[in-house]
C-alpha atoms as a PDB file:
ATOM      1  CA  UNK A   1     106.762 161.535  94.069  1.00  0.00           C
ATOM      2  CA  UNK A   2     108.650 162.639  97.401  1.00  0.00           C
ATOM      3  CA  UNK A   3     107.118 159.983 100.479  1.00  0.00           C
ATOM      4  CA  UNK A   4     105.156 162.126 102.748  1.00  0.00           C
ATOM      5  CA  UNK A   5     105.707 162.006 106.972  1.00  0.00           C
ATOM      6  CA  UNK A   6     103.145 160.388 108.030  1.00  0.00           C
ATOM      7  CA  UNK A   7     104.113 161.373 111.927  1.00  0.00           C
ATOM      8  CA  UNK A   8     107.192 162.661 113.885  1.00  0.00           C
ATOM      9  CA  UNK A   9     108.717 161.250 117.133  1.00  0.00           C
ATOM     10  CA  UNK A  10     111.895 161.620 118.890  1.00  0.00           C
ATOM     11  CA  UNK A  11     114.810 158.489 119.680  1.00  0.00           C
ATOM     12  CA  UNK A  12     116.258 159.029 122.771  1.00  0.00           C
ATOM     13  CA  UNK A  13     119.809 157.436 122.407  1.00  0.00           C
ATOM     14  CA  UNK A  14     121.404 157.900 126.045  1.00  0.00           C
ATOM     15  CA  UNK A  15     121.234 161.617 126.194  1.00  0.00           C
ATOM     16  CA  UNK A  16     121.211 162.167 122.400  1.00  0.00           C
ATOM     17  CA  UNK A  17     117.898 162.933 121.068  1.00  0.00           C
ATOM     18  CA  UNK A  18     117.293 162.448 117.633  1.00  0.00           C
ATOM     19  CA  UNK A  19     113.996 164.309 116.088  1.00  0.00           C
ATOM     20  CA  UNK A  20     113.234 162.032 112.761  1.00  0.00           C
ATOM     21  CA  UNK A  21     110.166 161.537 110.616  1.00  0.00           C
ATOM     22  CA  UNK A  22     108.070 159.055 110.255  1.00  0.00           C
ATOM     23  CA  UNK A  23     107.103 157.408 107.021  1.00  0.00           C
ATOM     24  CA  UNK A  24     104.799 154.306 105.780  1.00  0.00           C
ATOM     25  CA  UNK A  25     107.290 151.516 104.752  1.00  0.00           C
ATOM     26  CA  UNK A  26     104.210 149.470 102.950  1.00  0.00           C
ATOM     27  CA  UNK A  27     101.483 150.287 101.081  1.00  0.00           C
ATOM     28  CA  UNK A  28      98.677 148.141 102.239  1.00  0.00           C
ATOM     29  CA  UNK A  29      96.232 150.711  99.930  1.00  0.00           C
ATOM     30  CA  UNK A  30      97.726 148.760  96.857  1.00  0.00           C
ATOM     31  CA  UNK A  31      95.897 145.729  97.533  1.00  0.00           C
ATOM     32  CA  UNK A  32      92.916 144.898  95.967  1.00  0.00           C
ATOM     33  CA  UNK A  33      89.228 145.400  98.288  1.00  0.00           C
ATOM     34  CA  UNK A  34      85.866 144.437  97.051  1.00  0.00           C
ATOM     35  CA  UNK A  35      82.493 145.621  98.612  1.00  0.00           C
ATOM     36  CA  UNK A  36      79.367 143.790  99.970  1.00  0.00           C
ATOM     37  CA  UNK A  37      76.728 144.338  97.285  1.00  0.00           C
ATOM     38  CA  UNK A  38      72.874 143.379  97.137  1.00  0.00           C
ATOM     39  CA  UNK A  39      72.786 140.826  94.260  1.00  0.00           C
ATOM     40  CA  UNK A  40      69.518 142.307  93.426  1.00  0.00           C
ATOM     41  CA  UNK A  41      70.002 145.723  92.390  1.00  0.00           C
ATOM     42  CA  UNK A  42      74.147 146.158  93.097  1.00  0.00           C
ATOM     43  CA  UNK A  43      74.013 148.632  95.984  1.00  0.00           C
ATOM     44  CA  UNK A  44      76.675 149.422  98.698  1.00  0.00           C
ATOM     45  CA  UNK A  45      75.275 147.029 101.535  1.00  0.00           C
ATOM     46  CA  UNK A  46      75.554 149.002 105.473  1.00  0.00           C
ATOM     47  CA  UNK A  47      76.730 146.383 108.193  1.00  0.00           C
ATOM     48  CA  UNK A  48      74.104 146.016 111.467  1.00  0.00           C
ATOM     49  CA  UNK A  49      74.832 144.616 114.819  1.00  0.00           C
ATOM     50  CA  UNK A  50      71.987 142.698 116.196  1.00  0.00           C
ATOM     51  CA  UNK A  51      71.497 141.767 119.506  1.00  0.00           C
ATOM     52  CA  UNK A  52      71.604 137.864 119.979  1.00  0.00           C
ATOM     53  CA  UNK A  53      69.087 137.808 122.856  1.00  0.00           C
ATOM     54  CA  UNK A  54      66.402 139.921 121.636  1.00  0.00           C
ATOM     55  CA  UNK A  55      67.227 140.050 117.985  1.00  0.00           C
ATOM     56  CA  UNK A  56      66.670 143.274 116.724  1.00  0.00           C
ATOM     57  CA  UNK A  57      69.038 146.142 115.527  1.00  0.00           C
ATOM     58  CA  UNK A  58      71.216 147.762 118.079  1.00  0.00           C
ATOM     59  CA  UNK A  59      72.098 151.664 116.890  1.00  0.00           C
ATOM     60  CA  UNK A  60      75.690 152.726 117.549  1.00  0.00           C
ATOM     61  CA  UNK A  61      75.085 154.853 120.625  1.00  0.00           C
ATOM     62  CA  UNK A  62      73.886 151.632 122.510  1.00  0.00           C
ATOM     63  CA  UNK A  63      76.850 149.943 121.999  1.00  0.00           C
ATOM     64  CA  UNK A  64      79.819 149.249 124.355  1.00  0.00           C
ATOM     65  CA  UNK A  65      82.757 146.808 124.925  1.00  0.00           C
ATOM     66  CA  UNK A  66      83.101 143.932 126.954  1.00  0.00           C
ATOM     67  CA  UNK A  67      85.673 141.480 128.314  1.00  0.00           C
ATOM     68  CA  UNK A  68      84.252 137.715 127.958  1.00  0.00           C
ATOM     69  CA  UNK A  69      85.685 136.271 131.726  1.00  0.00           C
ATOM     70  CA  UNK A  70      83.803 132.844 131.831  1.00  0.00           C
ATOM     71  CA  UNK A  71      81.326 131.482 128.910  1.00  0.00           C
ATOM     72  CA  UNK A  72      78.726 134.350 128.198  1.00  0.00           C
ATOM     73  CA  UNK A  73      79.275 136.182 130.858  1.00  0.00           C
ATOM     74  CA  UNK A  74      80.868 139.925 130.539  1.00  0.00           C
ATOM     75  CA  UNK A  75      82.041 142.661 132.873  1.00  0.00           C
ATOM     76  CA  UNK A  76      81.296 145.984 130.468  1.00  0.00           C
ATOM     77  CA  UNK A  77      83.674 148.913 129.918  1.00  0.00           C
ATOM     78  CA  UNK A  78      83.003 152.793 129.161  1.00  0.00           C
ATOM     79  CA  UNK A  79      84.624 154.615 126.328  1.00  0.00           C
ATOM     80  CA  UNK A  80      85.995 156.718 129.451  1.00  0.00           C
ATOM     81  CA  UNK A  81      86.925 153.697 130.905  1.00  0.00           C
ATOM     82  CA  UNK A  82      88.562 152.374 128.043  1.00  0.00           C
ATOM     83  CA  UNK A  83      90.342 155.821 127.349  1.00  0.00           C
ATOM     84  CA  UNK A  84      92.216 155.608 131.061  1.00  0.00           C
ATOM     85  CA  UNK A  85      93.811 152.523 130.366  1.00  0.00           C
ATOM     86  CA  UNK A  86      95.524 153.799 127.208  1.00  0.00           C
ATOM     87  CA  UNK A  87      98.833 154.415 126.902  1.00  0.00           C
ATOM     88  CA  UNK A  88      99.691 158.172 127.184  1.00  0.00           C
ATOM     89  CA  UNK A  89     101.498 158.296 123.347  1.00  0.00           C
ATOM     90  CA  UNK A  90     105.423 160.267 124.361  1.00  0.00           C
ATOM     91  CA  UNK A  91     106.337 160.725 120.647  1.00  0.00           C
ATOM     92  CA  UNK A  92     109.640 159.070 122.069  1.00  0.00           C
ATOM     93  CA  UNK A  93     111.281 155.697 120.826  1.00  0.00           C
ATOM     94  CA  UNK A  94     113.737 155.595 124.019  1.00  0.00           C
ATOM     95  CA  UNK A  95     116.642 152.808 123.020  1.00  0.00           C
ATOM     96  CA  UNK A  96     116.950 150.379 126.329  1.00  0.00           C
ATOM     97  CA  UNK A  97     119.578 148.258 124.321  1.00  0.00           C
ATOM     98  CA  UNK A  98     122.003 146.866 121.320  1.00  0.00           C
ATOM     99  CA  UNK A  99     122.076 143.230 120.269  1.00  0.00           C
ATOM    100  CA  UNK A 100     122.907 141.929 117.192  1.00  0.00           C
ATOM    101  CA  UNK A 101     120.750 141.923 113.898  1.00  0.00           C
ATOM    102  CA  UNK A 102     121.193 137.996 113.758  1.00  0.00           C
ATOM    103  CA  UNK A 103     119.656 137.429 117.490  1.00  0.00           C
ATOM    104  CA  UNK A 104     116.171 138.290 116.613  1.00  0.00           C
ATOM    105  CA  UNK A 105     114.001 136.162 114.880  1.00  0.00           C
ATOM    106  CA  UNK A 106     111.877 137.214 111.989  1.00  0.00           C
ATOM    107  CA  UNK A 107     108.928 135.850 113.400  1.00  0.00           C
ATOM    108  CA  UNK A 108     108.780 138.433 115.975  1.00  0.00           C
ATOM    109  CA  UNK A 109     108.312 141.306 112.943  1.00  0.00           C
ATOM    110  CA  UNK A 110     105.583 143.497 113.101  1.00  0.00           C
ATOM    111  CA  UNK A 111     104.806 146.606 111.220  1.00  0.00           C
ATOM    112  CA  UNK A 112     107.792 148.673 109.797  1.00  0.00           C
ATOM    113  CA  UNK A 113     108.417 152.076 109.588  1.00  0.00           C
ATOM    114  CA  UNK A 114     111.160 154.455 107.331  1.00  0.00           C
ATOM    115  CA  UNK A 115     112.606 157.118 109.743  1.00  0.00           C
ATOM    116  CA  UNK A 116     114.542 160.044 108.183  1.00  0.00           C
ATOM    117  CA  UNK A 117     115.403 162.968 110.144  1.00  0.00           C
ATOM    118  CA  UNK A 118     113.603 165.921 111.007  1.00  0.00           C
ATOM    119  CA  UNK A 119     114.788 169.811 111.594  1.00  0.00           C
ATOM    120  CA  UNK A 120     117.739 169.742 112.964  1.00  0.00           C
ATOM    121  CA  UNK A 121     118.736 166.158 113.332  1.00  0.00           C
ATOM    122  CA  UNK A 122     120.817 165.427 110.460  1.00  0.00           C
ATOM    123  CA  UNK A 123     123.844 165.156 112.253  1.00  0.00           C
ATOM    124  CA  UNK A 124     123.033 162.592 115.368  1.00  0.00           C
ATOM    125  CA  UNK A 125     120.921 160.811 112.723  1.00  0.00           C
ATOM    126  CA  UNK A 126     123.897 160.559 110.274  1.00  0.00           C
ATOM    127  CA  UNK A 127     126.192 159.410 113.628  1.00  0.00           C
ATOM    128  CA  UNK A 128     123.380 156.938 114.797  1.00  0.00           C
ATOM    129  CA  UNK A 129     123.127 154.853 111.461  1.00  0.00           C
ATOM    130  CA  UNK A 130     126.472 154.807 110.956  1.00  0.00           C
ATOM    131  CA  UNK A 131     127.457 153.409 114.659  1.00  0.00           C
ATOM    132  CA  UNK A 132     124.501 150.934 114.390  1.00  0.00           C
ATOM    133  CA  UNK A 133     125.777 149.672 111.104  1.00  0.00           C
ATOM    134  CA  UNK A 134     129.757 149.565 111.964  1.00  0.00           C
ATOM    135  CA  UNK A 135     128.397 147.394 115.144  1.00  0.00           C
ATOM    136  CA  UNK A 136     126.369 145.124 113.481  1.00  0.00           C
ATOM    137  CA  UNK A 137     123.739 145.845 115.792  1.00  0.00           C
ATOM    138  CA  UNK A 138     120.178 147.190 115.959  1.00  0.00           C
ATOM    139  CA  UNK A 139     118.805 149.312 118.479  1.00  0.00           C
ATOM    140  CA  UNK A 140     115.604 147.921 121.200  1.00  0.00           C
ATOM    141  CA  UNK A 141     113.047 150.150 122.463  1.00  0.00           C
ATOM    142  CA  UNK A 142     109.905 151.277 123.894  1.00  0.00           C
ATOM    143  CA  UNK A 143     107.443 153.261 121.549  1.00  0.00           C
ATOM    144  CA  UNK A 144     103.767 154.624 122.736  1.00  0.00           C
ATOM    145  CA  UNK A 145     101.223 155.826 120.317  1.00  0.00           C
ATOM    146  CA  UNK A 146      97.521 155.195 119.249  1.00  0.00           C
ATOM    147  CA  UNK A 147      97.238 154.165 123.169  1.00  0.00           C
ATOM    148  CA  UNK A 148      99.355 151.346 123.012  1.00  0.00           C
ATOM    149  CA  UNK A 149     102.914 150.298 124.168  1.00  0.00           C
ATOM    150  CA  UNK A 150     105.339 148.579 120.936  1.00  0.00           C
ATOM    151  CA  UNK A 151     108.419 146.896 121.208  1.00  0.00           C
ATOM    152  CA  UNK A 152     110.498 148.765 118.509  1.00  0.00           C
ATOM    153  CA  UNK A 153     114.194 147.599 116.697  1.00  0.00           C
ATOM    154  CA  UNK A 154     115.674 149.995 114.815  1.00  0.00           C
ATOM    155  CA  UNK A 155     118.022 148.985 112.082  1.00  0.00           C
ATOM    156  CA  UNK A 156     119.937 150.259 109.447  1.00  0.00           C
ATOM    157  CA  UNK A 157     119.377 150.245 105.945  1.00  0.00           C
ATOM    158  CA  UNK A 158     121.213 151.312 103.104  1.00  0.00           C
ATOM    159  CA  UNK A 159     121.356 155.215 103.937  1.00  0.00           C
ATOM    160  CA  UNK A 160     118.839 155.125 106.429  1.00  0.00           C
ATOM    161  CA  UNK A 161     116.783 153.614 109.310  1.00  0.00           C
ATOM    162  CA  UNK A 162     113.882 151.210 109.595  1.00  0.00           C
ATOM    163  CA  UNK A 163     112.030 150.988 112.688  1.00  0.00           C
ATOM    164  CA  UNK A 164     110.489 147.365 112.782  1.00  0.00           C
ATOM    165  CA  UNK A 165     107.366 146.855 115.415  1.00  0.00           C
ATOM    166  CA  UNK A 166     108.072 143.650 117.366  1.00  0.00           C
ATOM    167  CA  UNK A 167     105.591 141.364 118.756  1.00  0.00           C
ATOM    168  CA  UNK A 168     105.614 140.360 122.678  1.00  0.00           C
ATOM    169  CA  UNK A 169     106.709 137.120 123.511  1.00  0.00           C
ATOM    170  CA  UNK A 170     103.697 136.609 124.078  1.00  0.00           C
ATOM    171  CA  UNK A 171     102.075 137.073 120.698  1.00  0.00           C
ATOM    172  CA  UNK A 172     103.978 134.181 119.281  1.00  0.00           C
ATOM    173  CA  UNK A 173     103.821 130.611 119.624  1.00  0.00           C
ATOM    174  CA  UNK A 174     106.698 128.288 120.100  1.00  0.00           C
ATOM    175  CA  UNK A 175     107.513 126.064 117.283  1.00  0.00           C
ATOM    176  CA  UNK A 176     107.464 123.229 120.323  1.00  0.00           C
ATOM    177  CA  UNK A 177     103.902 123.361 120.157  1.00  0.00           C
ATOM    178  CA  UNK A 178     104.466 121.079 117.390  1.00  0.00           C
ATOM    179  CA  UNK A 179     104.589 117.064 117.223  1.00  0.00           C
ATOM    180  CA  UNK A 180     108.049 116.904 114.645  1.00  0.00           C
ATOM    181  CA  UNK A 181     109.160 113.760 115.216  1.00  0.00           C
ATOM    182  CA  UNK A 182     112.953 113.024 115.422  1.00  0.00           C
ATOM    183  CA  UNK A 183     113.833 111.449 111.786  1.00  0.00           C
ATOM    184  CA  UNK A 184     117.154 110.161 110.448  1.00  0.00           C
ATOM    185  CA  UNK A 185     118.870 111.962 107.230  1.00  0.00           C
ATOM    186  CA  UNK A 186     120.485 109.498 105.027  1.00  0.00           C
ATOM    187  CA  UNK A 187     124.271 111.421 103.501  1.00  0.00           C
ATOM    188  CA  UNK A 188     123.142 110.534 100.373  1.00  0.00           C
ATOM    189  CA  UNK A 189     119.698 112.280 100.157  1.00  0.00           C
ATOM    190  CA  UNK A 190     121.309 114.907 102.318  1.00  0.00           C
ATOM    191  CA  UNK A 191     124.447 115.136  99.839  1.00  0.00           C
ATOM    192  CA  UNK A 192     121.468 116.220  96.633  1.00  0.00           C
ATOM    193  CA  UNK A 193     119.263 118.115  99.038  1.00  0.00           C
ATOM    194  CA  UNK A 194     122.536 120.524  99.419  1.00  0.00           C
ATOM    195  CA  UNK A 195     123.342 120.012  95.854  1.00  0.00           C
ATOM    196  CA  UNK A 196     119.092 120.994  94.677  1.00  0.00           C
ATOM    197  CA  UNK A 197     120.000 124.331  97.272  1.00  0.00           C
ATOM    198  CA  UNK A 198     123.000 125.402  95.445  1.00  0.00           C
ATOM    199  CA  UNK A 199     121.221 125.125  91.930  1.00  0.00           C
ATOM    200  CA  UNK A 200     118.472 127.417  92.984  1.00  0.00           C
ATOM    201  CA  UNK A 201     120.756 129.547  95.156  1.00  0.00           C
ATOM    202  CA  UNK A 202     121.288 133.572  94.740  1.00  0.00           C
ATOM    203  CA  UNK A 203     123.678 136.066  96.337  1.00  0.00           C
ATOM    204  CA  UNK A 204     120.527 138.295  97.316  1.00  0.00           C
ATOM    205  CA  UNK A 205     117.030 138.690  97.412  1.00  0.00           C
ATOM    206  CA  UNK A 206     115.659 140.686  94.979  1.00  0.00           C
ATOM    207  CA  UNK A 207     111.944 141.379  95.397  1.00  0.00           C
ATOM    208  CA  UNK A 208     111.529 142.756  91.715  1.00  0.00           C
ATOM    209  CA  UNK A 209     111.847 138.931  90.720  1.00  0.00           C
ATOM    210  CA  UNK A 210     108.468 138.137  93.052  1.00  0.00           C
ATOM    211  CA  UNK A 211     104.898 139.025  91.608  1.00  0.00           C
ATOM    212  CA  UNK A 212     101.755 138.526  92.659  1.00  0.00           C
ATOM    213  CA  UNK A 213      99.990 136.872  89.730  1.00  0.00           C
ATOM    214  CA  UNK A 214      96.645 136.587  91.512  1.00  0.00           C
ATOM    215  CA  UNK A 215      96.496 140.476  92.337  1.00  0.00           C
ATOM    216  CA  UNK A 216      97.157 141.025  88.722  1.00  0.00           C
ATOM    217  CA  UNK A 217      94.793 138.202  87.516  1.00  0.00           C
ATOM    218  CA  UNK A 218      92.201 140.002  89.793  1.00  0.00           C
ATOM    219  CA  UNK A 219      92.943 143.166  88.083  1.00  0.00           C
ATOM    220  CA  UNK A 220      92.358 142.075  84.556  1.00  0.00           C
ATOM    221  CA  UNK A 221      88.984 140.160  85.511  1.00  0.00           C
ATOM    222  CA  UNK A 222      88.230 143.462  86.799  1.00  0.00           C
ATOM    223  CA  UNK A 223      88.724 145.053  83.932  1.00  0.00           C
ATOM    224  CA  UNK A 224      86.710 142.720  81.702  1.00  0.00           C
ATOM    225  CA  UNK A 225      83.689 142.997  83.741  1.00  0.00           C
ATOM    226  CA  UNK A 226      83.906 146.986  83.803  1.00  0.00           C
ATOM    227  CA  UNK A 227      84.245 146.485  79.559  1.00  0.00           C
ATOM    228  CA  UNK A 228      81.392 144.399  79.913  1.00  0.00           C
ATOM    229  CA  UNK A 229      82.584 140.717  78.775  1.00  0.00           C
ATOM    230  CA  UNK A 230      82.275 138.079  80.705  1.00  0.00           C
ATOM    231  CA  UNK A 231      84.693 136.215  82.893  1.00  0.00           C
ATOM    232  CA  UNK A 232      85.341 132.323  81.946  1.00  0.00           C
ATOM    233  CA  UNK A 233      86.713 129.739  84.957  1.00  0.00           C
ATOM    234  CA  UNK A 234      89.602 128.307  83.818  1.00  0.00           C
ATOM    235  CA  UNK A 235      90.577 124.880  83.909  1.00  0.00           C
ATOM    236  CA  UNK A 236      93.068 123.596  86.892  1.00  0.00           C
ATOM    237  CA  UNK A 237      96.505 122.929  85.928  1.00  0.00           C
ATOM    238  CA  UNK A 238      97.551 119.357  86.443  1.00  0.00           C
ATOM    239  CA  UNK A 239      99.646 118.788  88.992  1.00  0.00           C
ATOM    240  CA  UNK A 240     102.663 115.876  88.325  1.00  0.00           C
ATOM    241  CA  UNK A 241     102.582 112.681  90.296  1.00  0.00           C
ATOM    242  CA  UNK A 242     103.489 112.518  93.787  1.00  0.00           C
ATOM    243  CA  UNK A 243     106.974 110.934  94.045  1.00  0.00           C
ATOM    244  CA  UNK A 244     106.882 108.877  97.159  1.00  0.00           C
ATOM    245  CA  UNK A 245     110.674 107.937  96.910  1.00  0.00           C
ATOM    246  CA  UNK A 246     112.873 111.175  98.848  1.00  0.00           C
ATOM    247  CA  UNK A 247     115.623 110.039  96.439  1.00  0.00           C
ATOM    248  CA  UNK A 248     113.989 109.776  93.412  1.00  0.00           C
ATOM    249  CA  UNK A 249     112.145 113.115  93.967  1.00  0.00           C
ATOM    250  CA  UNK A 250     115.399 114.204  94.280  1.00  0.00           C
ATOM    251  CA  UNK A 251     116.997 113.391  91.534  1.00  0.00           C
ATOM    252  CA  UNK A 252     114.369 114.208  89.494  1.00  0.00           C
ATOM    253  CA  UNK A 253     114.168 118.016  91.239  1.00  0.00           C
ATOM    254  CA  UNK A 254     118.226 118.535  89.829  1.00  0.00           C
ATOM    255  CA  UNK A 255     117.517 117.419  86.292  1.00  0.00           C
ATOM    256  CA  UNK A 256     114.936 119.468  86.175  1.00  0.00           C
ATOM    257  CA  UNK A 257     117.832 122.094  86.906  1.00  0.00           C
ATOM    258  CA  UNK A 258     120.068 120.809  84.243  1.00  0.00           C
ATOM    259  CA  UNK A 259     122.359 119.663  87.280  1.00  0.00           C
ATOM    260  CA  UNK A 260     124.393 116.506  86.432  1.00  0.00           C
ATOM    261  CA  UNK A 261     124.712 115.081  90.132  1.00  0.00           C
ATOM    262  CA  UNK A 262     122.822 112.123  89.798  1.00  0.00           C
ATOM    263  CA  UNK A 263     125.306 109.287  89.418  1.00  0.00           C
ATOM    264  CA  UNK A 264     127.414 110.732  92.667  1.00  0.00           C
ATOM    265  CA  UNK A 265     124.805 110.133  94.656  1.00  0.00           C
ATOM    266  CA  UNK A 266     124.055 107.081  93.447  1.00  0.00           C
ATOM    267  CA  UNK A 267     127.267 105.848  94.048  1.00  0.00           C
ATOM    268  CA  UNK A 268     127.377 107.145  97.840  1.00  0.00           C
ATOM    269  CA  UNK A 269     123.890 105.399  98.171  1.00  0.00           C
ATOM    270  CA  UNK A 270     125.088 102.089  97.114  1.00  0.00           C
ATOM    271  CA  UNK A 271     128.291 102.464  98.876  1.00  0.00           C
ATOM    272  CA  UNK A 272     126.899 100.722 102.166  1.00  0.00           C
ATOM    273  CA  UNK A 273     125.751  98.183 100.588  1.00  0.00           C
ATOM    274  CA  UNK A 274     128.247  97.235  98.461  1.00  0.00           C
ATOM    275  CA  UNK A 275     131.100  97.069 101.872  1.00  0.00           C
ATOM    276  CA  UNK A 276     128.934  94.572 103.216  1.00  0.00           C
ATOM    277  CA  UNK A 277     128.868  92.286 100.246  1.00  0.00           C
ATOM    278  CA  UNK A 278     133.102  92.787 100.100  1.00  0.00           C
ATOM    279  CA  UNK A 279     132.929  91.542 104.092  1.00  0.00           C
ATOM    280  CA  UNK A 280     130.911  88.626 103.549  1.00  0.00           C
ATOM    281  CA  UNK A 281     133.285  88.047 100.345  1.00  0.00           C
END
């Protein structure tokens, strides 16, 4: 079935404009949702917010928003209010610059869009992938919609373009956050570390090869219970000893491979060892 536009917008590349579509990249729908249920009689259950002070029901109407700006205390907000700090959505991604694919880190990654080209932008479309990929590049920008600013990158893609919602810096977290102490590598655990990557290397990623077993475990419970039998727990699946020794855990990890690197490592591992003794010989 042909992917249907979800939206259209415009990428203003110097003064090139490019109309394009815009389609869904994921399909979130796909996942699996349960609903709230009374245990009693198995009806749909209807979410209430209840006021914390005086607790009793509070009906939509009475509701509004508020920013929290010391403990319990709130300054409130109007949907007006609300509705003139929104970004005014230009249906414009407008390109501010080109860096290379390789300088952005994945962690910044946000939603992701397909963008094919619209009425009468086959051509500049066609030109813009093609420069992008002959760079090496992607393309940074500013998108508005839904009342909201986005970082955007758009990057090619086989025959097309992706445009990839970025997070602010602020959104992420820096990695030096974290206590990782400063630890010596010995060369010979590092020498079958390498060795354990290139037995479970590939030239490419190939998502086909990934499934999610618990979605389709999920699915077949599911259909049990609608053919009325009755779902058993399964026992846990023992997990191996913990290996305490890096090398041994190792070694172990590339037989399991049917890698025969075991014995050069060893060597290298002894190989300190055995100097010394020929010095003190």
């Amino acid at each position: 079935m042909a992917a249907r536009s979800i939206g259209s917008l415009t990428v203003s590349f110097g003064l090139v404009s490019i109309p394009v579509k815009l389609y869904s990249a994921t399909e979130a729908s796909k996942g699996i949702h349960f609903n709230m249920l009374h245990k009693a009689c198995g009806s749909r259950l209807r979410q209430q917010y209840i006021c914390i002070k005086e607790e009793i029901p509070v009906a939509r109407e009475d509701i509004v928003k508020g920013f929290e700006f010391t403990k319990d205390q709130y300054v409130m907000f109007s949907p007006e209010e609300l509705k003139a700090l929104e970004e005014t959505g230009t249906h414009t991604a407008e390109i501010t610059e080109f860096v290379p694919i390789a300088s952005i880190d994945p962690v910044y990654f946000d939603k992701a869009y397909y963008l094919g080209p619209d009425k009468g932008g086959a051509k500049p479309y066609a030109l813009f992938t093609k420069a992008l990929r002959d760079s090496k590049r992607c393309a940074l920008g500013r998108w508005a919609a839904r009342g909201k600013q986005y970082i955007v990158m758009l990057r090619p893609v086989e025959d097309g373009l992706i445009m990839q919602q970025l997070l602010y810096a602020g959104e992420v977290r820096s990695i030096k956050e974290l206590e990782i102490p400063e630890t010596p590598v010995k060369p010979a655990e590092l020498k079958l570390a390498n060795q354990l990557i290139d037995a479970q290397s590939s030239d490419s990623f190939n998502p086909d090869d990934y499934k999610d077993d618990v979605a389709e475990r999920i699915e077949k419970a599911v259909q049990k219970k609608v053919e009325g039998e009755e779902i058993v727990a399964t026992e846990a699946p023992e997990t191996g000893a913990q290996v305490i020794d890096l090398m041994e855990a190792l070694r172990a990890s590339l037989e399991k491979k049917g890698k025969p690197a075991k014995r050069v490592a060893e060597k290298e591992a002894v190989a300190p060892a055995a100097r010394k003794q020929a010095k003190k010989t």
